[in-house]
C-alpha atoms as a PDB file:
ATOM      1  CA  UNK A   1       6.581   0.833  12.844  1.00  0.00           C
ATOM      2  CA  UNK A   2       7.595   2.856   9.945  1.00  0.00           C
ATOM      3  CA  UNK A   3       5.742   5.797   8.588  1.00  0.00           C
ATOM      4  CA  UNK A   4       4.509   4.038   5.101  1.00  0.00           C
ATOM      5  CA  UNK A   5       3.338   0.950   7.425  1.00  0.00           C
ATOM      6  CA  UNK A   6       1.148   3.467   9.476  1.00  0.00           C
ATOM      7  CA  UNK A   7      -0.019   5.253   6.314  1.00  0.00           C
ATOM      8  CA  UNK A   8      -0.512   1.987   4.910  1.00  0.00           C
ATOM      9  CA  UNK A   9      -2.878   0.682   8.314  1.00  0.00           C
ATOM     10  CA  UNK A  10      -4.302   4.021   8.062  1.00  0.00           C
ATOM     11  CA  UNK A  11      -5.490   3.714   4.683  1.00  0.00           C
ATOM     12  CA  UNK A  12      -6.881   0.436   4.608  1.00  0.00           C
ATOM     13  CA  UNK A  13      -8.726   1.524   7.818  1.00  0.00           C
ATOM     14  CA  UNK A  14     -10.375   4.548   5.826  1.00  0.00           C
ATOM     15  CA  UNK A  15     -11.228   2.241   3.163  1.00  0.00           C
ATOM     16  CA  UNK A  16     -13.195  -0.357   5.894  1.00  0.00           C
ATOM     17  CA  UNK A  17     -14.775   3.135   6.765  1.00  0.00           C
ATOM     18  CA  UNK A  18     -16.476   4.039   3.697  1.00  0.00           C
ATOM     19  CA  UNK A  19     -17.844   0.735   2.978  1.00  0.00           C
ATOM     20  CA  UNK A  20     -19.183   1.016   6.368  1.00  0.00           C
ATOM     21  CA  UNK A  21     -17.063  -1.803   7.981  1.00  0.00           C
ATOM     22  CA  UNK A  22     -14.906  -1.182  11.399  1.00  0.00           C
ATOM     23  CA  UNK A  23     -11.821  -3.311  12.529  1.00  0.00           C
ATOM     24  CA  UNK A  24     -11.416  -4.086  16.108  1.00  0.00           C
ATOM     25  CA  UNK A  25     -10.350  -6.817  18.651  1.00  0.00           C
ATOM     26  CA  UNK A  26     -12.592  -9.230  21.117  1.00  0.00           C
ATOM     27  CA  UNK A  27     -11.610 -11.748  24.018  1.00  0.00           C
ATOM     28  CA  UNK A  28     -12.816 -15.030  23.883  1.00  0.00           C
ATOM     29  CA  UNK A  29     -12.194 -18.377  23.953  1.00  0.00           C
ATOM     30  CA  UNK A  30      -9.723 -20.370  21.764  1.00  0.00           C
ATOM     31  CA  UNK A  31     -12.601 -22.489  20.420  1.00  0.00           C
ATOM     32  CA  UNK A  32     -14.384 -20.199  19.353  1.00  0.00           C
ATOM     33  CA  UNK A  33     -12.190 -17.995  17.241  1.00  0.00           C
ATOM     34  CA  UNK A  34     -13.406 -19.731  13.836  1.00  0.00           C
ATOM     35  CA  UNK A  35     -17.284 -19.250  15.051  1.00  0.00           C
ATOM     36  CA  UNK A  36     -17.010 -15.560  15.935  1.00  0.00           C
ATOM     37  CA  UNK A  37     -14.965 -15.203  12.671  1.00  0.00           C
ATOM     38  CA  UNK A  38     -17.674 -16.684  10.338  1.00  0.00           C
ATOM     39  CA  UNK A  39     -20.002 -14.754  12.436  1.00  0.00           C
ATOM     40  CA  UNK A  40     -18.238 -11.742  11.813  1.00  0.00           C
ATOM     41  CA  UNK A  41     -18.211 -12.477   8.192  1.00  0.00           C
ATOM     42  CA  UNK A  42     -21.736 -12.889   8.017  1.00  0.00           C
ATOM     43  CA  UNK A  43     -22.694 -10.180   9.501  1.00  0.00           C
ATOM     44  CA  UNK A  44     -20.149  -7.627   7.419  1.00  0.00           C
ATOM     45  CA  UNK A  45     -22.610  -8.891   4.323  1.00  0.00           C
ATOM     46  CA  UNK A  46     -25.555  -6.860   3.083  1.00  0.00           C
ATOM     47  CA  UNK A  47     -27.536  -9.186   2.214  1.00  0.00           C
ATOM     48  CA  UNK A  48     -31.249 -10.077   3.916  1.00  0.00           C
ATOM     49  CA  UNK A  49     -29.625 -13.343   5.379  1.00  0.00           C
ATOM     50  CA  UNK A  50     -27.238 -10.879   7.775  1.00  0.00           C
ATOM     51  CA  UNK A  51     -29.946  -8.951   8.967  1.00  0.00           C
ATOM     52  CA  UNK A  52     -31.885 -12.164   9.211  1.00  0.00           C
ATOM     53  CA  UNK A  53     -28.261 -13.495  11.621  1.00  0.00           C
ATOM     54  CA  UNK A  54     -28.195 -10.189  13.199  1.00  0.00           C
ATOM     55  CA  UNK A  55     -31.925 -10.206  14.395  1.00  0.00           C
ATOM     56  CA  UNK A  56     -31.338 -14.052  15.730  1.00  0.00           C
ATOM     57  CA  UNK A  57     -28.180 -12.808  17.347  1.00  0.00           C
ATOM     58  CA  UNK A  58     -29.669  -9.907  18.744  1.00  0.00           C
ATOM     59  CA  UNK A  59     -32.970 -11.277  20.063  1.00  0.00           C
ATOM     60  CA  UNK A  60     -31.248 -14.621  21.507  1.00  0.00           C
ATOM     61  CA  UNK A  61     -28.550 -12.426  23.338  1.00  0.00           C
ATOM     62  CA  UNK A  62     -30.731  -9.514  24.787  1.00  0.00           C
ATOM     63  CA  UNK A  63     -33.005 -12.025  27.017  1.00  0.00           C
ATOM     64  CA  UNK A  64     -33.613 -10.752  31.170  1.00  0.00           C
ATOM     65  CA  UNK A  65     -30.490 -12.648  32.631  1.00  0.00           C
ATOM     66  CA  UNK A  66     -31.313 -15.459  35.559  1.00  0.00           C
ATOM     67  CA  UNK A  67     -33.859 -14.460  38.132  1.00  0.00           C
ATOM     68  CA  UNK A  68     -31.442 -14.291  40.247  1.00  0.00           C
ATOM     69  CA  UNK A  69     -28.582 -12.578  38.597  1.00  0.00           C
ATOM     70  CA  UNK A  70     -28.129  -9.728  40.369  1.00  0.00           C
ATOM     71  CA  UNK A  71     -28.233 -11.053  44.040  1.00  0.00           C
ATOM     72  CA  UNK A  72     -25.498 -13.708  43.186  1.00  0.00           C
ATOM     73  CA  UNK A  73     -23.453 -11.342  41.487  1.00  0.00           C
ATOM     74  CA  UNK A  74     -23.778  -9.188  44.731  1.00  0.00           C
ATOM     75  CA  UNK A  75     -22.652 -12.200  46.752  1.00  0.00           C
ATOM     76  CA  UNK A  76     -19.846 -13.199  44.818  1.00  0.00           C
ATOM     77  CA  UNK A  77     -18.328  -9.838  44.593  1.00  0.00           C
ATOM     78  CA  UNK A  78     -19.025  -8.611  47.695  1.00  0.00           C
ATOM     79  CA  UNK A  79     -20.975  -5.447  47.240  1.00  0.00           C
ATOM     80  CA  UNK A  80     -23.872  -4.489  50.200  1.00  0.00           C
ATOM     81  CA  UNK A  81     -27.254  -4.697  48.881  1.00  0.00           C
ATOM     82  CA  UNK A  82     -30.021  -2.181  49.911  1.00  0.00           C
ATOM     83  CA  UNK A  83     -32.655  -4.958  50.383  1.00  0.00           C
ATOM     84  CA  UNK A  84     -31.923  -8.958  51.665  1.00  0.00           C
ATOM     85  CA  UNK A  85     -32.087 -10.499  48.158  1.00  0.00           C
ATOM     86  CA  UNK A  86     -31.793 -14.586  47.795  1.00  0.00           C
ATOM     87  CA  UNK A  87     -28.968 -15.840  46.726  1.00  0.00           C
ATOM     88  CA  UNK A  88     -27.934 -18.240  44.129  1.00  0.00           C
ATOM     89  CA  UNK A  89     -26.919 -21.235  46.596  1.00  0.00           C
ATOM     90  CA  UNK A  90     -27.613 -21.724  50.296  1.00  0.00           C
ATOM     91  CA  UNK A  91     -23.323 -21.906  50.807  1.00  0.00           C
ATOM     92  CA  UNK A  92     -23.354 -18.202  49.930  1.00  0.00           C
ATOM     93  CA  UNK A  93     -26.820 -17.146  52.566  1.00  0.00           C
ATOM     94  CA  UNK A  94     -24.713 -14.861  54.353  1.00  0.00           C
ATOM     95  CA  UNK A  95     -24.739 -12.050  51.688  1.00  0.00           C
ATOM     96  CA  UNK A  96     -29.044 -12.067  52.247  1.00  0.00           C
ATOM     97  CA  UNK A  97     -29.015 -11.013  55.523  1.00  0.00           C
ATOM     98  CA  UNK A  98     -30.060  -7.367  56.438  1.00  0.00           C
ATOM     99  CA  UNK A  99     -27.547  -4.470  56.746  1.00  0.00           C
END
C-alpha cells in the first residue's frame, strides 16, 4: 500500500473520530451481514430512535445466560469444576461427578 493510500485511510479514520464514529470488523454469519449493517447504521445516528435501538439491543442482549450455562460449558470443554454441577444432558453426566 502506498504512502498517499495510508494517509488517505488515515485521514478518513480521523475524520470518523471527530464525529465520534469508529471503524472496525465483526464475525458473523453470511445472513446476517445486511442486518448487522442496518443495525450499525442505526445506531451511528443521533437521533432518540438510536438510543431508543441501543437500549432494546442492550437490555435484550445482557439477560443471565441458561441456568445451566456454565456447567455445560464446563462439560463440553473439559475444564474440572470445584463443585458437581448438573449438566446440560444426561449423555454428558460424567463431567458432574466429584473430583
Amino acid at each position: 500500500m502506498g504512502n498517499s493510500q495510508k494517509r488517505a485511510i488515515q485521514n478518513y479514520r480521523s475524520r470518523l473520530g471527530k464525529r465520534g464514529l469508529a471503524r472496525f470488523e465483526v464475525l458473523g454469519r453470511d445472513a446476517d451481514r445486511d442486518l448487522i449493517r442496518s443495525l450499525a447504521r442505526r445506531l451511528s445516528e443521533d437521533t432518540p430512535e438510536a438510543s431508543e435501538l441501543r437500549a432494546a439491543v442492550s437490555k435484550s442482549i445482557a439477560g443471565e445466560p441458561p441456568k445451566n450455562w456454565f456447567s455445560s460449558t464446563a462439560c463440553h470443554s473439559g475444564a474440572q469444576v470445584e463443585a458437581p454441577q448438573p449438566c446440560a444432558s444426561k449423555a454428558e453426566s460424567a463431567c458432574a461427578e466429584p473430583m
